[in-house]
C-alpha atoms as a PDB file:
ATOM      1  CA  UNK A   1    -138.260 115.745  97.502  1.00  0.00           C
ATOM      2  CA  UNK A   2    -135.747 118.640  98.191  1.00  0.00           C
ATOM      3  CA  UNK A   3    -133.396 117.420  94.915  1.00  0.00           C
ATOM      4  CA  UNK A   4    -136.494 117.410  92.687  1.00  0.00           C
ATOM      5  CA  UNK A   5    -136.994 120.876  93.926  1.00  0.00           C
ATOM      6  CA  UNK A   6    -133.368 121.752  93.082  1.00  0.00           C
ATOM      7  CA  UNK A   7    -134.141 120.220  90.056  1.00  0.00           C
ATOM      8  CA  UNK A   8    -137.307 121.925  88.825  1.00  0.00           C
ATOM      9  CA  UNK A   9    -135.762 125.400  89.932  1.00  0.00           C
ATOM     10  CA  UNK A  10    -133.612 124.578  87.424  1.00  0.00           C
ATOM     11  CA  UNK A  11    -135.994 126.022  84.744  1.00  0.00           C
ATOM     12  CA  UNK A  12    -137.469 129.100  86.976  1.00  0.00           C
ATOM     13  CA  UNK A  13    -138.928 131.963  84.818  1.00  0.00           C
ATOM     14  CA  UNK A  14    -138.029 135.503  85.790  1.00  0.00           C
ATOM     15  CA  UNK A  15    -138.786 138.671  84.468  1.00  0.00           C
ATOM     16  CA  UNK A  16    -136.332 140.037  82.063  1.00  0.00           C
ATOM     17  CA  UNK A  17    -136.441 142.116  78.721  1.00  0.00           C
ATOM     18  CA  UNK A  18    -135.579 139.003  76.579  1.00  0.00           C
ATOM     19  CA  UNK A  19    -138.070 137.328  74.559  1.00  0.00           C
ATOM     20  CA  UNK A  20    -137.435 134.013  76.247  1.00  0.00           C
ATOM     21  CA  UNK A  21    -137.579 134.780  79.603  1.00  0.00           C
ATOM     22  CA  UNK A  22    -136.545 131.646  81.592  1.00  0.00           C
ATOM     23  CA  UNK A  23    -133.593 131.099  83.247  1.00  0.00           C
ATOM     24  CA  UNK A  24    -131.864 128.049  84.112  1.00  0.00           C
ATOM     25  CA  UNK A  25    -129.929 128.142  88.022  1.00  0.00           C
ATOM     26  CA  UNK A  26    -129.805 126.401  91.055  1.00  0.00           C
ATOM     27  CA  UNK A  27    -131.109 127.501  94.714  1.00  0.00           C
ATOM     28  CA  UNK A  28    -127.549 127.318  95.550  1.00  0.00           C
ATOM     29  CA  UNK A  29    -125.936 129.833  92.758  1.00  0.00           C
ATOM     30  CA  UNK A  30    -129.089 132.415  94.159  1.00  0.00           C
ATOM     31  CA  UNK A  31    -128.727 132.186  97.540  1.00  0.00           C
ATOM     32  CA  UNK A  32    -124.290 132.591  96.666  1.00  0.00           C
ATOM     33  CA  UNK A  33    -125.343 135.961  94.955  1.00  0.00           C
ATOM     34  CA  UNK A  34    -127.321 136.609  97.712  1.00  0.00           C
ATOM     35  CA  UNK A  35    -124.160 136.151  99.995  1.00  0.00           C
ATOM     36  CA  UNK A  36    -122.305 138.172  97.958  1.00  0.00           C
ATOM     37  CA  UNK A  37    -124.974 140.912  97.573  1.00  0.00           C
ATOM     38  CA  UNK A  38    -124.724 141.666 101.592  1.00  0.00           C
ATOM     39  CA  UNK A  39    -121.073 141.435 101.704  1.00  0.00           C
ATOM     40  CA  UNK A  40    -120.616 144.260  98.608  1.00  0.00           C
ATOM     41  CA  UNK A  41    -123.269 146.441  99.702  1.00  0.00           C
ATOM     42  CA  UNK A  42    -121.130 148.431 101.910  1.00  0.00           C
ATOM     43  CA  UNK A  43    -118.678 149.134  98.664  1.00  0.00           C
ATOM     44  CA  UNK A  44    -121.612 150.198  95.952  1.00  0.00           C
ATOM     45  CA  UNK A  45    -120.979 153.899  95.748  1.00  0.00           C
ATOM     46  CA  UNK A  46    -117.042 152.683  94.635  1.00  0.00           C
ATOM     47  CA  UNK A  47    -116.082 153.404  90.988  1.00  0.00           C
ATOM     48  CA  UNK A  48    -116.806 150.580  88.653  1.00  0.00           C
ATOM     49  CA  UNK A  49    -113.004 149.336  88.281  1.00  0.00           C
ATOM     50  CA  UNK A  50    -112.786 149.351  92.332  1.00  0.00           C
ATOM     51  CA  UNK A  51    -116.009 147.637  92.250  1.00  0.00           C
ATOM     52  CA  UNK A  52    -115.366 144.639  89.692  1.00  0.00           C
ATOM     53  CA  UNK A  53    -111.684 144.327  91.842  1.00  0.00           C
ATOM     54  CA  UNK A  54    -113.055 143.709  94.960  1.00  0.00           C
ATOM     55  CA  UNK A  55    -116.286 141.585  94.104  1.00  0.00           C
ATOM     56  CA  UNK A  56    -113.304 139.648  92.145  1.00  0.00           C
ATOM     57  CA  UNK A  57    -111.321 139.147  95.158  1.00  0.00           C
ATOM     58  CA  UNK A  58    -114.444 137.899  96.781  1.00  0.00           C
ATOM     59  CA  UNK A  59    -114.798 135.082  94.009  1.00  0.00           C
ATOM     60  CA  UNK A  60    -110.723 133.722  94.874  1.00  0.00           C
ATOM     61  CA  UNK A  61    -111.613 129.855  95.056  1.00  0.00           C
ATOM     62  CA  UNK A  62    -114.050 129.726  92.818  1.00  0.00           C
ATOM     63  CA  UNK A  63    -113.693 126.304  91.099  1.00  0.00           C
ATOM     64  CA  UNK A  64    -112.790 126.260  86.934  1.00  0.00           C
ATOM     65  CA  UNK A  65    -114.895 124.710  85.316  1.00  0.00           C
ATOM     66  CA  UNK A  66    -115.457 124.978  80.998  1.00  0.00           C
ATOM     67  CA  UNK A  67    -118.447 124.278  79.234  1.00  0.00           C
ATOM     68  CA  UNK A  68    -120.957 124.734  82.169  1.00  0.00           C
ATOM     69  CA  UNK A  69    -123.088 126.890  79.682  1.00  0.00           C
ATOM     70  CA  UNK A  70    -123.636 124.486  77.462  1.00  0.00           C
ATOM     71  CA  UNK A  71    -127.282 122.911  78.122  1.00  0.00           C
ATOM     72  CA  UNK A  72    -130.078 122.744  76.352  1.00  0.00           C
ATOM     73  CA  UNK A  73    -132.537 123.925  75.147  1.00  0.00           C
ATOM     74  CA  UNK A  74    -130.400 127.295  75.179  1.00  0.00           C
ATOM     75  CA  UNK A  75    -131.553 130.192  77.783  1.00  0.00           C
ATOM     76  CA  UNK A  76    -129.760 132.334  80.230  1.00  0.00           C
ATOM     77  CA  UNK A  77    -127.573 130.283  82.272  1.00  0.00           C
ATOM     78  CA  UNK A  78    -126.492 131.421  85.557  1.00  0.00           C
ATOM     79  CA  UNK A  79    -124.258 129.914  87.964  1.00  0.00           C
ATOM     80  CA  UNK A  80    -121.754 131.808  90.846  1.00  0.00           C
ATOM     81  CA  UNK A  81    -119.910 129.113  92.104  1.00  0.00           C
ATOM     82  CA  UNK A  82    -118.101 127.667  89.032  1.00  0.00           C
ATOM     83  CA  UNK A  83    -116.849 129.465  86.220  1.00  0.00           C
ATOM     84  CA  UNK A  84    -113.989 129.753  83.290  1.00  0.00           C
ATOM     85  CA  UNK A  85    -112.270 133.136  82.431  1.00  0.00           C
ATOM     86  CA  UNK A  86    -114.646 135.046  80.394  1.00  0.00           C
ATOM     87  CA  UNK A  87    -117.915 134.028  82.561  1.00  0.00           C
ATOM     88  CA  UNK A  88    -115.951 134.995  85.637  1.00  0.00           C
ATOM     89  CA  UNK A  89    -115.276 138.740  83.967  1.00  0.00           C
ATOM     90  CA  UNK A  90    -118.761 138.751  82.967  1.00  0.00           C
ATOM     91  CA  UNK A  91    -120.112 138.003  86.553  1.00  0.00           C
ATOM     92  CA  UNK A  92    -117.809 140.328  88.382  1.00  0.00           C
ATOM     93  CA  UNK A  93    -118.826 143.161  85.514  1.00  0.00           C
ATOM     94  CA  UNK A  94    -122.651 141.883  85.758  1.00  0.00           C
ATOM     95  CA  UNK A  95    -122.826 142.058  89.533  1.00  0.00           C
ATOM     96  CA  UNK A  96    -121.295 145.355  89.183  1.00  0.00           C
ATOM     97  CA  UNK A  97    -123.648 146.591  87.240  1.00  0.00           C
ATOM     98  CA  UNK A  98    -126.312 145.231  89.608  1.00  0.00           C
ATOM     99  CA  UNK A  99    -124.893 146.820  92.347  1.00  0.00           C
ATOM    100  CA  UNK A 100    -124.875 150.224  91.385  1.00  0.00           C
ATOM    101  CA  UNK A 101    -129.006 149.884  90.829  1.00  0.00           C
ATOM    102  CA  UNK A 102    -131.360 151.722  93.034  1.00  0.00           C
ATOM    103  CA  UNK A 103    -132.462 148.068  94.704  1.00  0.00           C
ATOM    104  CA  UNK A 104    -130.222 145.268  93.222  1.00  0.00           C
ATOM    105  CA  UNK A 105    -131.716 142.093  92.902  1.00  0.00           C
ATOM    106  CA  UNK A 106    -131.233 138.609  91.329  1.00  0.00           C
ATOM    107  CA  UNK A 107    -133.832 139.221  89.017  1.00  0.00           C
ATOM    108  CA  UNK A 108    -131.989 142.400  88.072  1.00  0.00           C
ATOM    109  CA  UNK A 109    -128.913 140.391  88.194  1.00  0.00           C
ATOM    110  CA  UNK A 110    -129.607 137.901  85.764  1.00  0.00           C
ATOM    111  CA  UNK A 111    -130.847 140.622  83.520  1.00  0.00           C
ATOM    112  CA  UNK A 112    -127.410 142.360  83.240  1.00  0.00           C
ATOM    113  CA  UNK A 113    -125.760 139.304  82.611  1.00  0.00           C
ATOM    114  CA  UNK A 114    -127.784 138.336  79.555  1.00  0.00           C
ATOM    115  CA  UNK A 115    -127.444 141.860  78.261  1.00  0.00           C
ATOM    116  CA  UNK A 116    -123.488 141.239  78.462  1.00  0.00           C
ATOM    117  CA  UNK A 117    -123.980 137.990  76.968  1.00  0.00           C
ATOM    118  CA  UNK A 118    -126.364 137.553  74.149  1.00  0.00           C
ATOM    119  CA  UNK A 119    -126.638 139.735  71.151  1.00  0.00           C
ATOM    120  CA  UNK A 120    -128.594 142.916  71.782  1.00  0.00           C
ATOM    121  CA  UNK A 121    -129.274 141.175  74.976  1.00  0.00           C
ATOM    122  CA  UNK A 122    -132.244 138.605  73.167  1.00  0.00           C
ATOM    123  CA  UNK A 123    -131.656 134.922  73.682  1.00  0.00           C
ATOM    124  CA  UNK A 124    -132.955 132.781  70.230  1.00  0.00           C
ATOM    125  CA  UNK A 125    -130.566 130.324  70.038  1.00  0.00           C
ATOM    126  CA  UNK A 126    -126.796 129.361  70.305  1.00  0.00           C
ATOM    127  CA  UNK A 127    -126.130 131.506  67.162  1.00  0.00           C
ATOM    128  CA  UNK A 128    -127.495 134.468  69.443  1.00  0.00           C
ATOM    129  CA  UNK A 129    -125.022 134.073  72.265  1.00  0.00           C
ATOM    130  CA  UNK A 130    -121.628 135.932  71.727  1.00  0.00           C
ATOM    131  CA  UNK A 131    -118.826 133.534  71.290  1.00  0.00           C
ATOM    132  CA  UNK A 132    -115.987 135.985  70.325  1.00  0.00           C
ATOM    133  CA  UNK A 133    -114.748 138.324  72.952  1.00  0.00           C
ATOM    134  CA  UNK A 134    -114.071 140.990  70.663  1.00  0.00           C
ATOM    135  CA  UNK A 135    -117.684 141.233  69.983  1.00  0.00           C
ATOM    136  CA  UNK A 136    -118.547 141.006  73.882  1.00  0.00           C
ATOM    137  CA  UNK A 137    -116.109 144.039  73.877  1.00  0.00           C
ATOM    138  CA  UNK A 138    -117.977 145.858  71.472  1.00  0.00           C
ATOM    139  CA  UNK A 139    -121.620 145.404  72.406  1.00  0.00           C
ATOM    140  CA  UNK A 140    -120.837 146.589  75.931  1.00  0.00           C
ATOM    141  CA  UNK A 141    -119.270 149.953  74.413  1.00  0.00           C
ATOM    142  CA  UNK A 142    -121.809 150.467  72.301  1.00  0.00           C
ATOM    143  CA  UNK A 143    -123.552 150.696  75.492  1.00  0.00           C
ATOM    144  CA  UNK A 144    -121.569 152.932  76.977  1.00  0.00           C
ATOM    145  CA  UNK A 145    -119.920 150.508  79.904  1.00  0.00           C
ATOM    146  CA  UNK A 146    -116.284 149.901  78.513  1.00  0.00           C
ATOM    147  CA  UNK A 147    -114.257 151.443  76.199  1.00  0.00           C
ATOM    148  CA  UNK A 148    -110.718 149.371  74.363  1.00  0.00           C
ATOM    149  CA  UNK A 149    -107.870 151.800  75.365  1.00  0.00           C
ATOM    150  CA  UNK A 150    -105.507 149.229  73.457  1.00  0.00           C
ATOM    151  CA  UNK A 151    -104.225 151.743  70.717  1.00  0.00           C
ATOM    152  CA  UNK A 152    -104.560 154.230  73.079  1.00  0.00           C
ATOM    153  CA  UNK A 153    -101.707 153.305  75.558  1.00  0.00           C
ATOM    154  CA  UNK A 154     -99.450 152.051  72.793  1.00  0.00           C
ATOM    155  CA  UNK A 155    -100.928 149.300  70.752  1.00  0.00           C
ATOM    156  CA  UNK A 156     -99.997 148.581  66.915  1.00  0.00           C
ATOM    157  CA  UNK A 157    -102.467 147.395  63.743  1.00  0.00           C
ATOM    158  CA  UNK A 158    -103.643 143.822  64.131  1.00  0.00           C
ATOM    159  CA  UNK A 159    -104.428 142.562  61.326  1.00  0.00           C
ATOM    160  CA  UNK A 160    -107.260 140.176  63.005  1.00  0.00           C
ATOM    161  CA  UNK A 161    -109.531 137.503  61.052  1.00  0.00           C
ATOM    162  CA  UNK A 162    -112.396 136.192  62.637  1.00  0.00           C
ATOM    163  CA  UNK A 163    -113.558 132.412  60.955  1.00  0.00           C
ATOM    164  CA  UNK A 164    -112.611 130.193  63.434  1.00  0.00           C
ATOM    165  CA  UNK A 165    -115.713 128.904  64.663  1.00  0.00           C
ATOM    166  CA  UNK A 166    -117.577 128.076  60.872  1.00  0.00           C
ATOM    167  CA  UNK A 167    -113.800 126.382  59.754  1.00  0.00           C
ATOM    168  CA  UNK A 168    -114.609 124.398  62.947  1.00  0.00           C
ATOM    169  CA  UNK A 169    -117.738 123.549  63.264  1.00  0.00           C
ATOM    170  CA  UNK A 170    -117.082 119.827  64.433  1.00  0.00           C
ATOM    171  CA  UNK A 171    -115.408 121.408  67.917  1.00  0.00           C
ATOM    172  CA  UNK A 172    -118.336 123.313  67.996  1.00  0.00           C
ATOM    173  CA  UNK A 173    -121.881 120.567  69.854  1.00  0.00           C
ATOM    174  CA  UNK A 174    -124.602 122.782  68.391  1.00  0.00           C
ATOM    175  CA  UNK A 175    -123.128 123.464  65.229  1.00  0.00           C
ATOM    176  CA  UNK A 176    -122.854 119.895  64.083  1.00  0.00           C
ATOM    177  CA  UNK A 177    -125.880 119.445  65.372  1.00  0.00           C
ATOM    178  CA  UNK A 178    -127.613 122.340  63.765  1.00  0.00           C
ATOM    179  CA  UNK A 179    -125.930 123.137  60.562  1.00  0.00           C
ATOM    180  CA  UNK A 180    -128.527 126.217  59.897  1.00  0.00           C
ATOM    181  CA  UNK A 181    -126.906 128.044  62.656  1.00  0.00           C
ATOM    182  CA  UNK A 182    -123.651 128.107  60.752  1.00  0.00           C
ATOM    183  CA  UNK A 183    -124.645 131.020  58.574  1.00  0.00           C
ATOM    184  CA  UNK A 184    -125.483 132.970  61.512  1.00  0.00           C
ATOM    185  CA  UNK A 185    -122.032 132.443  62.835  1.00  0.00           C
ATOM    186  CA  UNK A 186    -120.776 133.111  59.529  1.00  0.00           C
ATOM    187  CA  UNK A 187    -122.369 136.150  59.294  1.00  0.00           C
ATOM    188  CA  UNK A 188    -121.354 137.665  62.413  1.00  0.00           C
ATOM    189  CA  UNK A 189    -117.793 136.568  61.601  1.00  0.00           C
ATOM    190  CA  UNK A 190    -118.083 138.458  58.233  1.00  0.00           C
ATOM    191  CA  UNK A 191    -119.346 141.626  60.351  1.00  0.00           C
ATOM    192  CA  UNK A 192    -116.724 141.685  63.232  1.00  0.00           C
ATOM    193  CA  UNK A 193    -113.932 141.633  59.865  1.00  0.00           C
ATOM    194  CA  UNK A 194    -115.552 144.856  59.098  1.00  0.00           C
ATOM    195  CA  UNK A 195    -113.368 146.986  62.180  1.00  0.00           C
ATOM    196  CA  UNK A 196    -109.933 147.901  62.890  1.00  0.00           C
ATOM    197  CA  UNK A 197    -107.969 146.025  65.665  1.00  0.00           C
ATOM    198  CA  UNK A 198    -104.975 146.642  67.975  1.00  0.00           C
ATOM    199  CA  UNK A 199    -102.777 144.688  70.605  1.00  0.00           C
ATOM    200  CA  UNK A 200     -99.875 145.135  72.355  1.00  0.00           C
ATOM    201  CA  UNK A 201     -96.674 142.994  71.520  1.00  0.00           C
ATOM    202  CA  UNK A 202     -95.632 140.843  74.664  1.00  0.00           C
ATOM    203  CA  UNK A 203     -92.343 142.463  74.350  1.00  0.00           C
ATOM    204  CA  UNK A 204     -93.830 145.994  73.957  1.00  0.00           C
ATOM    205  CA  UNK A 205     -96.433 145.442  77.640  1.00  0.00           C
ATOM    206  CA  UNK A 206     -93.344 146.547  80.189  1.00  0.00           C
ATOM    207  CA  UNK A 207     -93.033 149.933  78.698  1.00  0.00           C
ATOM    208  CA  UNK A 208     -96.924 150.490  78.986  1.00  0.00           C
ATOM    209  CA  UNK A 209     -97.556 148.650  81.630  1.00  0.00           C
ATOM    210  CA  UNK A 210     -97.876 151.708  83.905  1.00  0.00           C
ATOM    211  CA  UNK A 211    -100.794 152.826  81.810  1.00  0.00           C
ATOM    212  CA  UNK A 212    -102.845 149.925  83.305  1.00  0.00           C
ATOM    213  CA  UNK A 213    -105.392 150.277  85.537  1.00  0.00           C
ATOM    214  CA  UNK A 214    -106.755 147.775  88.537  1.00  0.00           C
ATOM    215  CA  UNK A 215    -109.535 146.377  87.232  1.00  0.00           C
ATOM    216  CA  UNK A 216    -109.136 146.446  83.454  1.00  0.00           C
ATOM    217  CA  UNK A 217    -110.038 143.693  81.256  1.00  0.00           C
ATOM    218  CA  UNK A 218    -106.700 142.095  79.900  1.00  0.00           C
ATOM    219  CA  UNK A 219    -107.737 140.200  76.647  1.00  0.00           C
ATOM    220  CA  UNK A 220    -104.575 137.489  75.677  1.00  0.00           C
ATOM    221  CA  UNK A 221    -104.478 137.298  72.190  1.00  0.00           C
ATOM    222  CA  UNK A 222    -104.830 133.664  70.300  1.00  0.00           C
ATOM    223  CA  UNK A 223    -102.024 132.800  67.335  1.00  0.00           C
ATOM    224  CA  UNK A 224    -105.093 130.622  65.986  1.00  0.00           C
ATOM    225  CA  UNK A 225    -106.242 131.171  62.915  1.00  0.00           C
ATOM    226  CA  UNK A 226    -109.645 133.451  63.199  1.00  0.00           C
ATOM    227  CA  UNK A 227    -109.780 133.676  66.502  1.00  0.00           C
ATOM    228  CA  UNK A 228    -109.398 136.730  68.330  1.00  0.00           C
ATOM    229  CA  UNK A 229    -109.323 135.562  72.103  1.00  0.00           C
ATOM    230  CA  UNK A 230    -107.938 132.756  74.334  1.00  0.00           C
ATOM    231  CA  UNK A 231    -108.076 133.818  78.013  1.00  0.00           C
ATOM    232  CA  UNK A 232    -109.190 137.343  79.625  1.00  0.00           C
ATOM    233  CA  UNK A 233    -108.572 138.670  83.462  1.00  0.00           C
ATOM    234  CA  UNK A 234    -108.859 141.843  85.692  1.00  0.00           C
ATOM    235  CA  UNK A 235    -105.433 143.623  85.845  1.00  0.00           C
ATOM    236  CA  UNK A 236    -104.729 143.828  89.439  1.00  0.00           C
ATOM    237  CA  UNK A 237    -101.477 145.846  90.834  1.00  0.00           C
ATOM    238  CA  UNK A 238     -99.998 144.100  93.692  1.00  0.00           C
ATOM    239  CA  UNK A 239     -96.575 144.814  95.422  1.00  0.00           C
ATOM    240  CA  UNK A 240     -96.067 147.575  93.127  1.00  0.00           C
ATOM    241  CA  UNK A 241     -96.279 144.717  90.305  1.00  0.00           C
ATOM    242  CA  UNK A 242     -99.016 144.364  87.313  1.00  0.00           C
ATOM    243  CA  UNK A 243    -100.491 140.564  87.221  1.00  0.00           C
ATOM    244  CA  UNK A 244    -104.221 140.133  86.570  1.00  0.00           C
ATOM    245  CA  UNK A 245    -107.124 138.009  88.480  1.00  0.00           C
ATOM    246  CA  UNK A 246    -108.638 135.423  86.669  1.00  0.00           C
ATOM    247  CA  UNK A 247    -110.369 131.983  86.540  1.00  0.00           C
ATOM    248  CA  UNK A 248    -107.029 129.619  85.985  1.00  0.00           C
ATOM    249  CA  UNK A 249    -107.723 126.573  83.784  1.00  0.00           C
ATOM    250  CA  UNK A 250    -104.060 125.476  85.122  1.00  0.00           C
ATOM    251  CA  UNK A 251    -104.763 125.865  88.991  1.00  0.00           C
ATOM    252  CA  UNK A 252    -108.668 125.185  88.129  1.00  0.00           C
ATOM    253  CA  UNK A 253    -109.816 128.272  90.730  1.00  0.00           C
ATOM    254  CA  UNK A 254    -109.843 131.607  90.229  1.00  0.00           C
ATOM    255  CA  UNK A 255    -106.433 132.881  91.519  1.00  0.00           C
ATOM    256  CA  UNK A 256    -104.372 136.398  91.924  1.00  0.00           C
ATOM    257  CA  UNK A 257    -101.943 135.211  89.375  1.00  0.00           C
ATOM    258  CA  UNK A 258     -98.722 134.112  90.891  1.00  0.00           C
ATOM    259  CA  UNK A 259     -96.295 135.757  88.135  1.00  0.00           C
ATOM    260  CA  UNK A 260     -96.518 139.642  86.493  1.00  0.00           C
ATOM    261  CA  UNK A 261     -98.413 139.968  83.739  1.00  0.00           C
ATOM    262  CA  UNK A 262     -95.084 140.421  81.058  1.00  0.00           C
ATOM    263  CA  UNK A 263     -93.069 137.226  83.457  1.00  0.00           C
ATOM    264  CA  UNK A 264     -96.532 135.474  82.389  1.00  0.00           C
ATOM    265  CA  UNK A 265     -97.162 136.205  78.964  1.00  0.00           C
ATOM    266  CA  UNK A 266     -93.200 135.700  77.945  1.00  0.00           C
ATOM    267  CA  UNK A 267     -93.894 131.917  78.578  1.00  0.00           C
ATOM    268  CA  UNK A 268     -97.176 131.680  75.978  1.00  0.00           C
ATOM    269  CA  UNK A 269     -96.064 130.397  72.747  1.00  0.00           C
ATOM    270  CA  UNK A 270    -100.053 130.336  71.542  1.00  0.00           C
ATOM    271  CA  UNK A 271     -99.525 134.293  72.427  1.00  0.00           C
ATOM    272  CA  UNK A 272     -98.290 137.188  70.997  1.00  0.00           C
ATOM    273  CA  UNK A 273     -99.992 140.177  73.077  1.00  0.00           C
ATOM    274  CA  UNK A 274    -102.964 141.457  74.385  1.00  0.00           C
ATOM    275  CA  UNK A 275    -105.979 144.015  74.220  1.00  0.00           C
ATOM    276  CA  UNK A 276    -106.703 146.036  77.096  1.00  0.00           C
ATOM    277  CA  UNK A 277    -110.600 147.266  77.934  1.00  0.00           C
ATOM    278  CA  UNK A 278    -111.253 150.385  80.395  1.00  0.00           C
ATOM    279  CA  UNK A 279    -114.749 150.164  82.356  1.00  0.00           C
ATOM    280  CA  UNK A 280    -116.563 153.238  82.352  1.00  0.00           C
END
């Protein structure tokens, strides 16, 4: 009786501003934000790069896991004890956000996350989930919670192309399954090559590197064709040395990363640089 409980929580409706409201978690990944909510309580009135650093060091273990979002029919998905490296920025930034609310709540919770997650925070369907970071990055300016510092503190022109995900469509469940969401993801790929992009060189980070802050985002830059993104972390200063915290697809946890950032980066041949976001 208790796992068909488990199960049928699965699909529990809260309210949120979406126009599908439902949410799809577990008992288990509430009462783990509920854990985390009393432990981070203390640390609310912190800035919001202190605040994403620490509920990030909380989060060390947390198992890697890809493709947990991936379920349908699509909705809101919400889990806090697995993750890969841009759900585990999300949540850190998404509890954050929660946190610094008058009285923070799941309910609020799951609403911060969606807003960070689907376009103009509405779920319709896959198409309406944001699949390229650099669009992530620019929704939550817009609203006034980040800001890319990249050309700021030194970056260069990037000539960046976004098509990778209509050229392939058959990596890609829902598209092959749904070919009439391809022009949606076509479209938003024709609107992202609309802006201006920078990145820092790998070999060009050390003399910058100073202009990093704890708890920036540190976006890796993919060599594939149209795509923008392949990992993303919090930069995290430790021993007087710049590495990053992130959710490791190579030690399958989230981890303080073991090397500095430029000892890292110098041994990515799919790399060539990366973006840096500032939270407001």
């Amino acid at each position: 009786m208790r796992y068909i409980l488990s199960i049928l929580v699965l699909f529990c409706t809260l309210t949120t501003s979406c126009s599908k409201p439902q949410v799809r978690f577990t008992p288990e990944a509430k009462d783990s934000f509920e854990r985390l909510l009393e432990q981070m309580l203390p640390h609310k009135a912190l800035p919001m790069d202190q605040l994403v650093i620490k509920t990030a060091l909380q989060k060390l273990g947390t198992p890697y896991v890809a493709g947990t979002l991936e379920e349908d029919p699509e909705m809101l998905t919400v889990h806090m004890d697995k993750t890969d490296c841009i759900l585990f920025v999300e949540m850190c930034l998404a509890f954050s956000l929660t946190l610094k609310e008058e009285n923070p709540d799941f309910a609020s919770y799951c609403d911060n996350l969606q807003k960070l997650r689907y376009r103009n925070g509405i779920v319709e369907d896959y198409a309406s989930r944001i699949h390229y970071t650099s669009e992530w990055i620019r929704q939550a300016a817009e609203r006034g919670i980040m800001e890319e510092i990249t050309a700021e503190i030194g970056g260069v022109a990037w000539p960046q192309e976004f098509s990778f995900m209509s050229t392939h469509t058959g990596s890609y469940r829902q598209l092959r399954e749904n070919p009439s969401l391809l022009e949606k993801i076509r479209a938003t790929e024709e609107y992202l090559n609309g802006f201006e992009y920078h990145y820092i060189p790998k070999d060009e980070i050390s003399a910058c590197e100073h202009l990093i802050h704890d708890g920036d985002i540190i976006c890796f830059n993919s060599t594939a064709k149209g795509l923008d993104i392949a990992h993303v972390g919090y930069a995290y200063w430790q021993e007087g040395r710049l590495t990053f915290i992130h959710a490791s697809s190579v030690e399958m946890k989230v981890v303080i990363n073991k090397k500095p950032l430029t000892e890292y980066i110098s041994g990515i041949k799919s790399n060539n640089g990366i973006r840096v976001v500032r939270l407001k």
